[in-house]
Protein backbone atom coordinates (compact mmCIF):
# COMPACT_ATOMS: atom_id res chain seq x y z
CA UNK A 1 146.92 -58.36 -191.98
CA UNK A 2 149.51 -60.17 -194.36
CA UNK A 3 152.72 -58.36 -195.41
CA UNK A 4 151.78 -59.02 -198.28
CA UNK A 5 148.69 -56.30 -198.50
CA UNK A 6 151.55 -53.35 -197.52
CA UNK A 7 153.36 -51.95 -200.22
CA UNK A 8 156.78 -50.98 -198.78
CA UNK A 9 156.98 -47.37 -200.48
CA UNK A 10 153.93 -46.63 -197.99
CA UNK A 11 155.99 -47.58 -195.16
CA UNK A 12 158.85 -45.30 -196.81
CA UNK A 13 156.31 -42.88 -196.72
CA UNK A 14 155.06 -43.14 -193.58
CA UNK A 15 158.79 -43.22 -191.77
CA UNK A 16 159.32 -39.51 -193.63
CA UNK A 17 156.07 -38.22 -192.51
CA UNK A 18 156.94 -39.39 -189.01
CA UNK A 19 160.11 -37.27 -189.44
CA UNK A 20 159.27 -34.20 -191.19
CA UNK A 21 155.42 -33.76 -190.31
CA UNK A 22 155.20 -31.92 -193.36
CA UNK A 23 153.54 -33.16 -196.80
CA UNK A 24 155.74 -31.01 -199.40
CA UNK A 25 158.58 -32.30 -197.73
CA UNK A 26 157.79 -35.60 -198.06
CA UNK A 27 156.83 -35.28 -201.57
CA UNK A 28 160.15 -33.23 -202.48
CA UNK A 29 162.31 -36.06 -200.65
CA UNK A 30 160.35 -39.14 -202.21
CA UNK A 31 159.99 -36.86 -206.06
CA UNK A 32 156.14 -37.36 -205.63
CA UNK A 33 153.67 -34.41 -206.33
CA UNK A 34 151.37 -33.56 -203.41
CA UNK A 35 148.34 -35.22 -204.36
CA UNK A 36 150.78 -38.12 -204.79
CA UNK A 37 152.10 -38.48 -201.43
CA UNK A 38 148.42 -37.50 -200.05
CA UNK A 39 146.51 -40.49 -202.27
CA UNK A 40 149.45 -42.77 -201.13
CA UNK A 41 148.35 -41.65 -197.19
CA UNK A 42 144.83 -42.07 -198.00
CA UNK A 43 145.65 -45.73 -199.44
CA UNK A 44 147.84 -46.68 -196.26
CA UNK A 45 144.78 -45.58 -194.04
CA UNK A 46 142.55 -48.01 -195.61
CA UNK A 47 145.02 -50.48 -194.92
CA UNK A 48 145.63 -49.85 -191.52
CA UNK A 49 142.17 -48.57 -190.36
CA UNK A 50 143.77 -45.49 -188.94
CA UNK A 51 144.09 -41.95 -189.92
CA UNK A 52 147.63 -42.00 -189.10
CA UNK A 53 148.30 -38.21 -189.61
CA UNK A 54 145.74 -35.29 -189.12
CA UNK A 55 146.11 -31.86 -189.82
CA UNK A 56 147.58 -28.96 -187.59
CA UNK A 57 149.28 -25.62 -188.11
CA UNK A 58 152.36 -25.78 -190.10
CA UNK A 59 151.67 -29.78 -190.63
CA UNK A 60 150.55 -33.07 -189.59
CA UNK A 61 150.41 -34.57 -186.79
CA UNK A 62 150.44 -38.25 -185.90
CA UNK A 63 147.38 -40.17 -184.21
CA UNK A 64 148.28 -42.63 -181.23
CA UNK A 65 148.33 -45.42 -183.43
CA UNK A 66 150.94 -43.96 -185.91
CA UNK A 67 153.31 -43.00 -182.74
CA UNK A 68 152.74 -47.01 -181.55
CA UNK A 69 153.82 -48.00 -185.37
CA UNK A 70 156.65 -45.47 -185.78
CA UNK A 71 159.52 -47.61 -183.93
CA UNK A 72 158.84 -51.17 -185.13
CA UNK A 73 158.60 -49.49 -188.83
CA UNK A 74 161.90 -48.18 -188.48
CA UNK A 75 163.58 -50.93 -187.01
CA UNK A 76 162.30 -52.55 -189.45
CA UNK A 77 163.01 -50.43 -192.62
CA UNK A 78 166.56 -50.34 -190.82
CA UNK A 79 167.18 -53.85 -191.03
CA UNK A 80 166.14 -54.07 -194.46
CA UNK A 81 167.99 -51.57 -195.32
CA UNK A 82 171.32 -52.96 -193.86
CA UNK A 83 170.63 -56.67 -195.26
CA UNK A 84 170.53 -54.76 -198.68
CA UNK A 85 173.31 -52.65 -198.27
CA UNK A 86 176.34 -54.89 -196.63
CA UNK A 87 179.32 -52.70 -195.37
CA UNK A 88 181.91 -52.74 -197.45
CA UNK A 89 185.50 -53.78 -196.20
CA UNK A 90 186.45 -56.13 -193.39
CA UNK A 91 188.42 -55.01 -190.66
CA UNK A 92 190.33 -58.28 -189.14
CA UNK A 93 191.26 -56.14 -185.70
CA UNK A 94 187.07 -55.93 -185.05
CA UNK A 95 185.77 -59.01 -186.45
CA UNK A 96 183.96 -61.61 -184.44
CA UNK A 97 183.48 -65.04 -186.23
CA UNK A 98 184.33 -68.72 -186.42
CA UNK A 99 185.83 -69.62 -189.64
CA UNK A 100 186.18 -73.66 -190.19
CA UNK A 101 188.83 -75.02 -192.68
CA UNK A 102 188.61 -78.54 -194.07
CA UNK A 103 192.39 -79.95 -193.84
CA UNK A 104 194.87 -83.36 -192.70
CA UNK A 105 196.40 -84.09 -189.53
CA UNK A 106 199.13 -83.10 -191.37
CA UNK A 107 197.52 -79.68 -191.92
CA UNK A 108 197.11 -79.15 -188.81
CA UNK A 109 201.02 -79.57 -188.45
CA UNK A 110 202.15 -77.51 -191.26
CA UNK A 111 199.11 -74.70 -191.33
CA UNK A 112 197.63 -73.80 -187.81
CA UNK A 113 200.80 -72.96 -185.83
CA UNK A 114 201.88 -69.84 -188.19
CA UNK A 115 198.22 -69.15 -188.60
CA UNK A 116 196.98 -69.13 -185.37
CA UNK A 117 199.62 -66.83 -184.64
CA UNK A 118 199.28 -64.37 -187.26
CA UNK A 119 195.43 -64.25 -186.29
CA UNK A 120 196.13 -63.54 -182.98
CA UNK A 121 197.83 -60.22 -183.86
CA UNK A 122 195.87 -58.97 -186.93
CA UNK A 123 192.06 -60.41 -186.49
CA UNK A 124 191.93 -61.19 -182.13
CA UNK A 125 188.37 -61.38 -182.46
CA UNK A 126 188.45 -64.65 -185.12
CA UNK A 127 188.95 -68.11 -184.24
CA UNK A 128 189.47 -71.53 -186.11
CA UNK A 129 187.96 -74.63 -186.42
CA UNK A 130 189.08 -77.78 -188.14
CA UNK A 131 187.57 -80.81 -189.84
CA UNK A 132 189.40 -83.39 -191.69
CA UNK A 133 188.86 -83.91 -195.44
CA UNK A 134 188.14 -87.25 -195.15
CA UNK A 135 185.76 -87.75 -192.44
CA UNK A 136 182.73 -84.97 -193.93
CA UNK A 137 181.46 -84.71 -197.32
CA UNK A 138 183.46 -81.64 -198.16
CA UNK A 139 181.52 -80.18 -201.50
CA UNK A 140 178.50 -80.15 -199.69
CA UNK A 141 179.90 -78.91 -196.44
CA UNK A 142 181.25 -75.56 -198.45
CA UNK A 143 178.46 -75.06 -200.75
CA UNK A 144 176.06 -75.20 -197.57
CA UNK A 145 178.36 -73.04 -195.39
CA UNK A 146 179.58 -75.46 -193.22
CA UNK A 147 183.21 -74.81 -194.12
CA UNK A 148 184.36 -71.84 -195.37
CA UNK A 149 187.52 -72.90 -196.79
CA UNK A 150 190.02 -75.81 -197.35
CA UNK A 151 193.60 -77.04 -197.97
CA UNK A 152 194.83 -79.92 -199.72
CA UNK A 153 194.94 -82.43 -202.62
CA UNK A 154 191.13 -82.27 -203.31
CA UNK A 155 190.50 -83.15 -206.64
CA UNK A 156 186.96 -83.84 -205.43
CA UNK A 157 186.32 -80.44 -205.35
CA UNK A 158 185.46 -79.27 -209.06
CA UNK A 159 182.07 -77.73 -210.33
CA UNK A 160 181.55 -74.40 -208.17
CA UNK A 161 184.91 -74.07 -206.67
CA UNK A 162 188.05 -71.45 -206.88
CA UNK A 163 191.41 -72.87 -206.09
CA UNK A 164 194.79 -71.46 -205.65
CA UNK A 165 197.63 -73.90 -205.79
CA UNK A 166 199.90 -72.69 -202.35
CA UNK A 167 202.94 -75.57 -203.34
CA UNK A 168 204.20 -78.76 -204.88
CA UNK A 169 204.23 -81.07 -202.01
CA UNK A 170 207.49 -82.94 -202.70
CA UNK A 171 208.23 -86.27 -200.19
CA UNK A 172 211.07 -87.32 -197.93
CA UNK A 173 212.84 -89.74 -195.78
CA UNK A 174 212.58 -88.88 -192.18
CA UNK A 175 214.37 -91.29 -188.92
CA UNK A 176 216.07 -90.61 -185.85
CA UNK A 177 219.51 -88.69 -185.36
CA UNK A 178 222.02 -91.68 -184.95
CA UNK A 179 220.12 -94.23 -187.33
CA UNK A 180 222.31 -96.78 -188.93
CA UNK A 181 221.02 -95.06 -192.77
CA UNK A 182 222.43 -91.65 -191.05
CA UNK A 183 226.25 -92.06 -191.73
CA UNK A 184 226.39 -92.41 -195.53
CA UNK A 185 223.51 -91.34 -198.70
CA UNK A 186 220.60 -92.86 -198.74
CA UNK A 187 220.90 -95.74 -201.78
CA UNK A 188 217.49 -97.63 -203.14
CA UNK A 189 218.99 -100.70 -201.48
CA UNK A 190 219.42 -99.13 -198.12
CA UNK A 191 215.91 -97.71 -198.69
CA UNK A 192 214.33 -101.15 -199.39
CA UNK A 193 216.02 -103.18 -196.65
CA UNK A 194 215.41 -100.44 -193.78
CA UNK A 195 212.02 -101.10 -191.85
CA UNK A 196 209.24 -98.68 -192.69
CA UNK A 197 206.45 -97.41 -190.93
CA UNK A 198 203.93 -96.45 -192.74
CA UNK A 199 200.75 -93.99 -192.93
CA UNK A 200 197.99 -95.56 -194.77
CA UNK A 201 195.34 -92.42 -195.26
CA UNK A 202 193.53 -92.98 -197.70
CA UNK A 203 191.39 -89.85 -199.97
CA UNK A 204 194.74 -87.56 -199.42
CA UNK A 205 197.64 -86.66 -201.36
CA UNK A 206 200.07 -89.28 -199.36
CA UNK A 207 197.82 -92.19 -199.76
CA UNK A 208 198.61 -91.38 -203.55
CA UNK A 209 202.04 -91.84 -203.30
CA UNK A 210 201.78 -95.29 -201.98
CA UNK A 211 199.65 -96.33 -204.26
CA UNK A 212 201.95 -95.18 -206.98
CA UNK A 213 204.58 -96.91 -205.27
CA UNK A 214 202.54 -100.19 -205.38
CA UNK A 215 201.61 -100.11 -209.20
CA UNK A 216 205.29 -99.47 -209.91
CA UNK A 217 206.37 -102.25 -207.71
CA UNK A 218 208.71 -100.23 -205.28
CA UNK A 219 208.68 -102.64 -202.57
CA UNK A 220 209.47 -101.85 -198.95
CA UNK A 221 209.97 -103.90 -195.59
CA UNK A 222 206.58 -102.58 -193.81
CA UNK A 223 207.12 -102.72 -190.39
CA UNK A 224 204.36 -100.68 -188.37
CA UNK A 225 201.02 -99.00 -190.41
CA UNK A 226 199.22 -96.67 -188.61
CA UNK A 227 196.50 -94.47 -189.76
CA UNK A 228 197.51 -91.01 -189.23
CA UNK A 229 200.33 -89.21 -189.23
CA UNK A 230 200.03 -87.56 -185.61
CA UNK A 231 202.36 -90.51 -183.99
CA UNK A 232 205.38 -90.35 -186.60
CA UNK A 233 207.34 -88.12 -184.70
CA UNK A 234 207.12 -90.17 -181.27
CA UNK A 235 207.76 -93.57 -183.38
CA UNK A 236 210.68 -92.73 -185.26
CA UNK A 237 212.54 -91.24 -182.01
CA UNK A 238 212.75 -94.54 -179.93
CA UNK A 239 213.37 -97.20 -182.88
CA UNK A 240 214.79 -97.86 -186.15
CA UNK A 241 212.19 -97.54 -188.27
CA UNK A 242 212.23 -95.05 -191.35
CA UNK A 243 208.97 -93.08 -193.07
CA UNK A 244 208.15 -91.64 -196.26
CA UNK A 245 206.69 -88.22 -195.12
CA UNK A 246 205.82 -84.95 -197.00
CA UNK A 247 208.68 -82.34 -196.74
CA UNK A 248 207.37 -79.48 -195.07
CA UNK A 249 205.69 -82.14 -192.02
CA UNK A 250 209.46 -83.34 -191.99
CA UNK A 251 210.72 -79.85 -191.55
CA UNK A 252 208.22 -79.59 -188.65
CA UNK A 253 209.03 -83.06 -186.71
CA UNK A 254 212.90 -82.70 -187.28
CA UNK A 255 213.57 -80.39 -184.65
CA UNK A 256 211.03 -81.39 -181.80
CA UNK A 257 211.93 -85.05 -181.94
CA UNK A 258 215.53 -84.88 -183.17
CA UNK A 259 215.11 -86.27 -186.44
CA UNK A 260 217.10 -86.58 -189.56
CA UNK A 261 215.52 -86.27 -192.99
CA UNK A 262 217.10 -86.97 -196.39
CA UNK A 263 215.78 -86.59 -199.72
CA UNK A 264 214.54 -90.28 -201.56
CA UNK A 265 216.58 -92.44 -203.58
CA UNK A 266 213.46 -93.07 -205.90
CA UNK A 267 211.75 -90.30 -207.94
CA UNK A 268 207.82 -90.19 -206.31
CA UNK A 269 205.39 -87.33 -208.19
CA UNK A 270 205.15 -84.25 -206.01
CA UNK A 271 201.34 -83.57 -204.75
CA UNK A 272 199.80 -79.89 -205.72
CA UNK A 273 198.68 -78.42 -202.48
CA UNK A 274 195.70 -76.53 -203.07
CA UNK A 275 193.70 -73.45 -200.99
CA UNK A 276 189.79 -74.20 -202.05
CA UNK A 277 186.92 -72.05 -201.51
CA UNK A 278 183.15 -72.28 -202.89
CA UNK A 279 181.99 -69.47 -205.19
CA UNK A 280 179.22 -68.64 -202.91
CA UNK A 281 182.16 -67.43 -200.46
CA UNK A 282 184.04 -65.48 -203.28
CA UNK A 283 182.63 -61.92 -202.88
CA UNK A 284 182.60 -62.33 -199.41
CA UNK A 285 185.40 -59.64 -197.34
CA UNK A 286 185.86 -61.82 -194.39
CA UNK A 287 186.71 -64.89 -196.18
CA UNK A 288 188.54 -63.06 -199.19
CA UNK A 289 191.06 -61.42 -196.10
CA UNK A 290 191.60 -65.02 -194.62
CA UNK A 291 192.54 -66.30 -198.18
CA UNK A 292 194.71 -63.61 -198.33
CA UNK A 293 196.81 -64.16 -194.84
CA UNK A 294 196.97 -68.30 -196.11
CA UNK A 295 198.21 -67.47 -199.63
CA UNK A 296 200.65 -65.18 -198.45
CA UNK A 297 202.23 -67.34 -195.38
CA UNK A 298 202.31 -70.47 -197.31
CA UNK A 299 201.78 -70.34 -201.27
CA UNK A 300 204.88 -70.20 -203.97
CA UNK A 301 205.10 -67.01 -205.75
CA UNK A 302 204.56 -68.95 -209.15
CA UNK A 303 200.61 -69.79 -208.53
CA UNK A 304 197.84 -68.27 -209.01
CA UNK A 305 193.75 -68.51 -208.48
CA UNK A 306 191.79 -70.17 -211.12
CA UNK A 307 188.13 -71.68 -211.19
CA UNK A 308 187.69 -75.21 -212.22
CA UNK A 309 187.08 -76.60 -215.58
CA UNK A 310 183.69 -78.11 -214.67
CA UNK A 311 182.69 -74.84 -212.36
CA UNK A 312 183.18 -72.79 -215.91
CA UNK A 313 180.72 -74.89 -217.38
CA UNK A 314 177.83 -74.06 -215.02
């Protein structure tokens, strides 16, 4: 037999007979008539090939098959019921879930430490993973469920997607305690003739800024390029090179590798950090409280959530 051949209202009915045993009770419960709730029986036994319920004093009674049918139906009817009818709320203390986040290596820097440790006192039960922006197709990663939520200059991410902008990015110099540049203000001149490393990552906000540097002509003495920004810190310690680094990675490094940091002697556009999450994920509690705990350990009080431009026109 094919699911298809059941209506469900006779397995409704068939669930409250199982419970009650009594025909006017059903039909009071369901607001059926008698000879409703009795021609709906007679249907389901044509279906199943089974009287299901016979008569007894006070009642009905069901037949061996009915008691064999009366747990998988309500298992059943259960789980149906509960797929239609979500809980409402989220508690963080009792969740159990992996919740991925597209970000940088730099993201990782700035993001996960404070993060990490706020989930591990409010949701125990709820752990990270990362991918990087630039190494998955992220649109299609978040609108399948893949990733659940991301941070960063993205302007990829349009049709179907909130945002909330956390911060302006804004850029610094960053070298080693003791460096020749540390003794008076950093001038253009001393900026151009000091030996740069360099970050070349391209599809994120900092590969922007060099390529604004290069159509504006700001030329530097590149002395080491590496791709990521995960070996800055261990670089700039042991020689004399500067780097052109985002502030709040800066503000991280400083400290662990005894660096100094300095604000530029050129004027380079800040890059709007963003918190991104597909609308398919918008209603949902889990992901709505995680939003929550980023926007309120890292975003300025100035932004707010909007939907993109093209996502409005869907």
């Amino acid at each position: 037999m094919e699911l298809s051949e059941i209506d469900l209202n006779l397995l409704l009915l068939f669930q409250r007979l199982m419970q009650e045993r009594r025909v006017a009770s059903v039909a009071e419960q369901m607001n059926m008539s008698q000879p409703g709730v009795s021609n709906a029986l007679a249907k389901l036994r044509r279906r199943l090939g089974d009287p299901l319920f016979v008569r007894a004093p006070g009642g009905v009674v069901p037949t061996p098959y009915a008691l064999r049918l009366s747990e998988p139906v309500s298992q059943a009817l259960a789980t149906l019921h509960a797929a239609l009818n979500p809980m409402t709320g989220f508690d963080p203390l009792r969740a159990s879930r992996t919740i991925t986040i597209g970000m940088t290596d730099i993201g990782e820097v700035v993001f996960l430490p404070a993060l990490v440790e706020r989930l591990s006192r409010e949701a125990p039960g709820v752990a990270l993973n990362t991918v990087r922006n630039t190494r998955v197709n992220l649109g299609n990663e978040m609108a399948d469920g893949r990733v659940d939520l991301a941070i960063g200059l993205l302007p990829q991410l349009k049709g179907g997607f909130y945002q909330r902008r956390l911060f302006d990015q804004r850029y610094v110099c960053l070298y080693r305690q003791g460096h020749p540049l540390d003794d008076a203000p950093m001038t253009l001149a001393g900026w151009r003739e000091a030996e740069h490393l360099v970050v070349v990552s391209a599809g994120t906000g900092h590969g922007q800024v060099d390529e604004w540097l290069k159509r504006r002509g700001v030329r530097r003495r590149v002395r080491l390029t590496v791709p990521h920004f995960m070996s800055v810190g261990y670089i700039l310690q042991r020689t004399d090179l500067i780097a052109t680094v985002p502030e709040r990675l800066a503000l991280q490094l400083a400290p662990l590798f005894s660096l100094s940091m300095c604000a530029l002697p050129v004027a380079l556009p800040s890059a709007p950090i963003h918190l991104l999450w597909h609308e398919r994920v918008q209603q949902d509690e889990g992901n709505r409280w995680l939003r929550g705990v980023v926007i309120d350990l890292f975003a300025d009080t100035a932004s707010h959530v909007r939907k993109s431009a093209s996502a409005k026109k869907k």
